[in-house]
Protein backbone atom coordinates (compact mmCIF):
# COMPACT_ATOMS: atom_id res chain seq x y z
CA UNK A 1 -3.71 5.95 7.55
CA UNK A 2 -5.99 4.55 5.22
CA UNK A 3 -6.77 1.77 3.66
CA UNK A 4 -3.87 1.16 0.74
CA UNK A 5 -1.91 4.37 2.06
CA UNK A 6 -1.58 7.74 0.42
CA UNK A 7 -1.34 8.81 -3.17
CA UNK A 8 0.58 11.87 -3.80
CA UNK A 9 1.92 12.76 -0.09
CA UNK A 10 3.21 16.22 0.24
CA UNK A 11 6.49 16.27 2.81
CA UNK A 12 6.94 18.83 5.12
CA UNK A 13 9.36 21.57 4.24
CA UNK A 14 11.74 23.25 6.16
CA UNK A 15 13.41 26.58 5.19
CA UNK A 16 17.17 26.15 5.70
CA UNK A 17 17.33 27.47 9.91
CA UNK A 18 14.81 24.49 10.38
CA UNK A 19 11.27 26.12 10.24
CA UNK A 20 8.06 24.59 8.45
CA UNK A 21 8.27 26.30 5.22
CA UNK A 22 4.84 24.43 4.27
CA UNK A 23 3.03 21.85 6.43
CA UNK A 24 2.76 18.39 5.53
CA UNK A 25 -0.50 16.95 3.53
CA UNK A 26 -1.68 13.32 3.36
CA UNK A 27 -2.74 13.90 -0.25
CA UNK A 28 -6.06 11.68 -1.86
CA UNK A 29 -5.77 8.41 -0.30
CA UNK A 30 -4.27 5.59 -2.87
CA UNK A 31 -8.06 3.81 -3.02
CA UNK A 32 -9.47 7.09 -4.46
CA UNK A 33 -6.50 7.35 -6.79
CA UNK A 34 -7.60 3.81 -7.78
CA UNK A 35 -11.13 4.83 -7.93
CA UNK A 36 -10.85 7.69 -10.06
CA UNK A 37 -8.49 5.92 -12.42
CA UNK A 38 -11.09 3.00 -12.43
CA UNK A 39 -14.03 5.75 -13.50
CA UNK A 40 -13.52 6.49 -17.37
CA UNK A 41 -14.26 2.75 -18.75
CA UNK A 42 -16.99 2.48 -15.95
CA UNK A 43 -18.71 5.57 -16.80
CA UNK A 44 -18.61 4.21 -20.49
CA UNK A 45 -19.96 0.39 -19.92
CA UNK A 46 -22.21 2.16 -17.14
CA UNK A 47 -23.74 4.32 -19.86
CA UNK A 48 -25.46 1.55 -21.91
CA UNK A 49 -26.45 -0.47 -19.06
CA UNK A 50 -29.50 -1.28 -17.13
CA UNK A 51 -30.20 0.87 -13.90
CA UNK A 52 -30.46 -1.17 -11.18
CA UNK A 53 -33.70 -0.80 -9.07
CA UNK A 54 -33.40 1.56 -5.77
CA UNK A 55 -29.86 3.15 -6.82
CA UNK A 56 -29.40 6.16 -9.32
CA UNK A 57 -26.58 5.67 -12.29
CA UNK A 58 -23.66 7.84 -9.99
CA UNK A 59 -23.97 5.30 -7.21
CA UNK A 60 -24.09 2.49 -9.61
CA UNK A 61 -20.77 3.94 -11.34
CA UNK A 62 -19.18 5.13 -7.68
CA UNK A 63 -19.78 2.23 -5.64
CA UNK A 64 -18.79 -0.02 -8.87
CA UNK A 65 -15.35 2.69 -8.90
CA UNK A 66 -14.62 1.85 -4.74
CA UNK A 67 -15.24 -1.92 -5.50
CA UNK A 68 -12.37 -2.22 -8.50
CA UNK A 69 -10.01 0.12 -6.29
CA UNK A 70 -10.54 -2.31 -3.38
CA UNK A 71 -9.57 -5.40 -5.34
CA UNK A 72 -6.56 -3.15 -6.93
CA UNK A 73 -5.35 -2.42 -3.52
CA UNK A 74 -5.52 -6.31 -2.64
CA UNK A 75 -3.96 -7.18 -5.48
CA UNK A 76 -1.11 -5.15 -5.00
CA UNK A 77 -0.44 -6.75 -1.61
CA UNK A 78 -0.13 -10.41 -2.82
């Protein structure tokens, strides 16, 4: 599993003489979930800032996405 567990797990389903209906899926892992959620108001403050030397804007923005779902995740854990 990774890191901060699953966002939006799918269970598997069984018809009713105990076959798989439809298979199990992990789903997006919670840290995207937190990523993507974290992306609107960093695409905004993104948008009027300096680029910073050797990265293009999207990494900027993406990385800067990861790095507030990482400290989301370890919040959530205290």
């Amino acid at each position: 599993m990774s890191i901060g567990g699953a966002a939006f797990p799918v269970p598997e389903v069984l018809d009713g003489h105990g076959q798989v209906k439809s298979a199990s899926e992990a789903g997006m892992t919670l840290r995207d979930y937190f990523a993507a959620a974290a992306l609107p108001p960093l695409i905004a403050k993104a948008a009027g800032s300096a680029q910073q030397p050797g990265k293009s804007w999207f990494d900027v923005v993406a990385e800067s996405a990861y790095a507030h779902a990482d400290a989301m995740i370890k919040a959530r854990g205290q």
